[in-house]
Protein backbone atom coordinates (compact mmCIF):
# COMPACT_ATOMS: atom_id res chain seq x y z
CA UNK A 1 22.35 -67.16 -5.84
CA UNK A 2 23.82 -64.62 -3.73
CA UNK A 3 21.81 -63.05 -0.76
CA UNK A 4 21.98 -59.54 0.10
CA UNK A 5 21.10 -59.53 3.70
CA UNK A 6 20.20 -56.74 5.17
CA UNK A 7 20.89 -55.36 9.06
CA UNK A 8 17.58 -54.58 11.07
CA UNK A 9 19.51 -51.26 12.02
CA UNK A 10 20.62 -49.24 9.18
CA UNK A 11 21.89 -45.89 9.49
CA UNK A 12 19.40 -45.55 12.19
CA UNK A 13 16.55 -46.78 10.16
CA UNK A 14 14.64 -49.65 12.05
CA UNK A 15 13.33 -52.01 9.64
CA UNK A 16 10.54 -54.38 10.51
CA UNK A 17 8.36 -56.86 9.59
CA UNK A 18 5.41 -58.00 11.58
CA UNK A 19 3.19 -61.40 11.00
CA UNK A 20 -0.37 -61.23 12.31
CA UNK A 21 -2.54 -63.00 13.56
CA UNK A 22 -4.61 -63.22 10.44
CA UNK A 23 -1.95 -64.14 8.25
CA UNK A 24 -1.25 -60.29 6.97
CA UNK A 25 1.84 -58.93 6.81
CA UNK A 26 2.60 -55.63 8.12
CA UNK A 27 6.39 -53.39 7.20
CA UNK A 28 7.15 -50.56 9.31
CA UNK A 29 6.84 -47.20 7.13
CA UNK A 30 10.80 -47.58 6.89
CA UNK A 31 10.44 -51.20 4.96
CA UNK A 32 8.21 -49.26 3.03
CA UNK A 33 10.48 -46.66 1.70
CA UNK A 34 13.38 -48.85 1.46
CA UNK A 35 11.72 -51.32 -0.54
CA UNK A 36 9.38 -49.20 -2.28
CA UNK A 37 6.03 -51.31 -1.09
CA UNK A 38 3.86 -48.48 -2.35
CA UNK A 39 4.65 -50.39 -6.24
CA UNK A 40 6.14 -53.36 -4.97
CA UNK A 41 2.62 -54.79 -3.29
CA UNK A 42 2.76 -58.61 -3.33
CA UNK A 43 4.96 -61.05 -1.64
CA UNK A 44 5.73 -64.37 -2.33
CA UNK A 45 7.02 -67.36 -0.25
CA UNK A 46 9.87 -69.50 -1.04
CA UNK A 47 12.27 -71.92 -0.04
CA UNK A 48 15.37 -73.21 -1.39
CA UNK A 49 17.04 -76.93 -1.40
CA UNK A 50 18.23 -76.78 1.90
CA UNK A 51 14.45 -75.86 3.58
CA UNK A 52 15.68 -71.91 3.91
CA UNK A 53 12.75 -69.65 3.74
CA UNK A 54 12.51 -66.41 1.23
CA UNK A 55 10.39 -63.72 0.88
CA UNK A 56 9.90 -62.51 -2.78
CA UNK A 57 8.47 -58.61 -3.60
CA UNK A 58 7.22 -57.28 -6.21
CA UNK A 59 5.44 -55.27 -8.65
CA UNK A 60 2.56 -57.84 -10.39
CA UNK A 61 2.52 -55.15 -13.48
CA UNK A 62 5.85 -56.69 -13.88
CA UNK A 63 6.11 -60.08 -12.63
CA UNK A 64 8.74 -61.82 -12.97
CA UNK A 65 8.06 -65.48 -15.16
CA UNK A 66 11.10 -67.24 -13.43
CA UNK A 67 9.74 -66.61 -10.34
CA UNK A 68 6.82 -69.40 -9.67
């Protein structure tokens, strides 16, 4: 698998992702566009062999079975 990563500065577009306190996630309204969030609602967490973590988006209408 090949990751896509993404600079927090792009093309003046400040993209941001904030962990509260209460375990809720918040995107700043430029995540949100970028990444469509207004479909795309749930998130999950992953890691891969070497203990990286992931973040996983998506649409639940349209969830993705190889993703557990």
């Amino acid at each position: 698998m090949e990751l896509k990563i993404i600079k927090p500065k792009l093309n003046n577009i400040k993209l941001k992702l904030t962990l509260q306190k209460t375990g809720k996630l918040g995107f700043s309204a430029e995540c949100n566009r970028l990444f469509n969030l207004d479909e795309n609602r749930y998130v999950k967490f992953a890691t891969d062999s070497e203990n990286n973590p992931y973040l996983v988006y998506g649409n639940p209408q349209y969830n993705n079975p190889n993703i557990k």
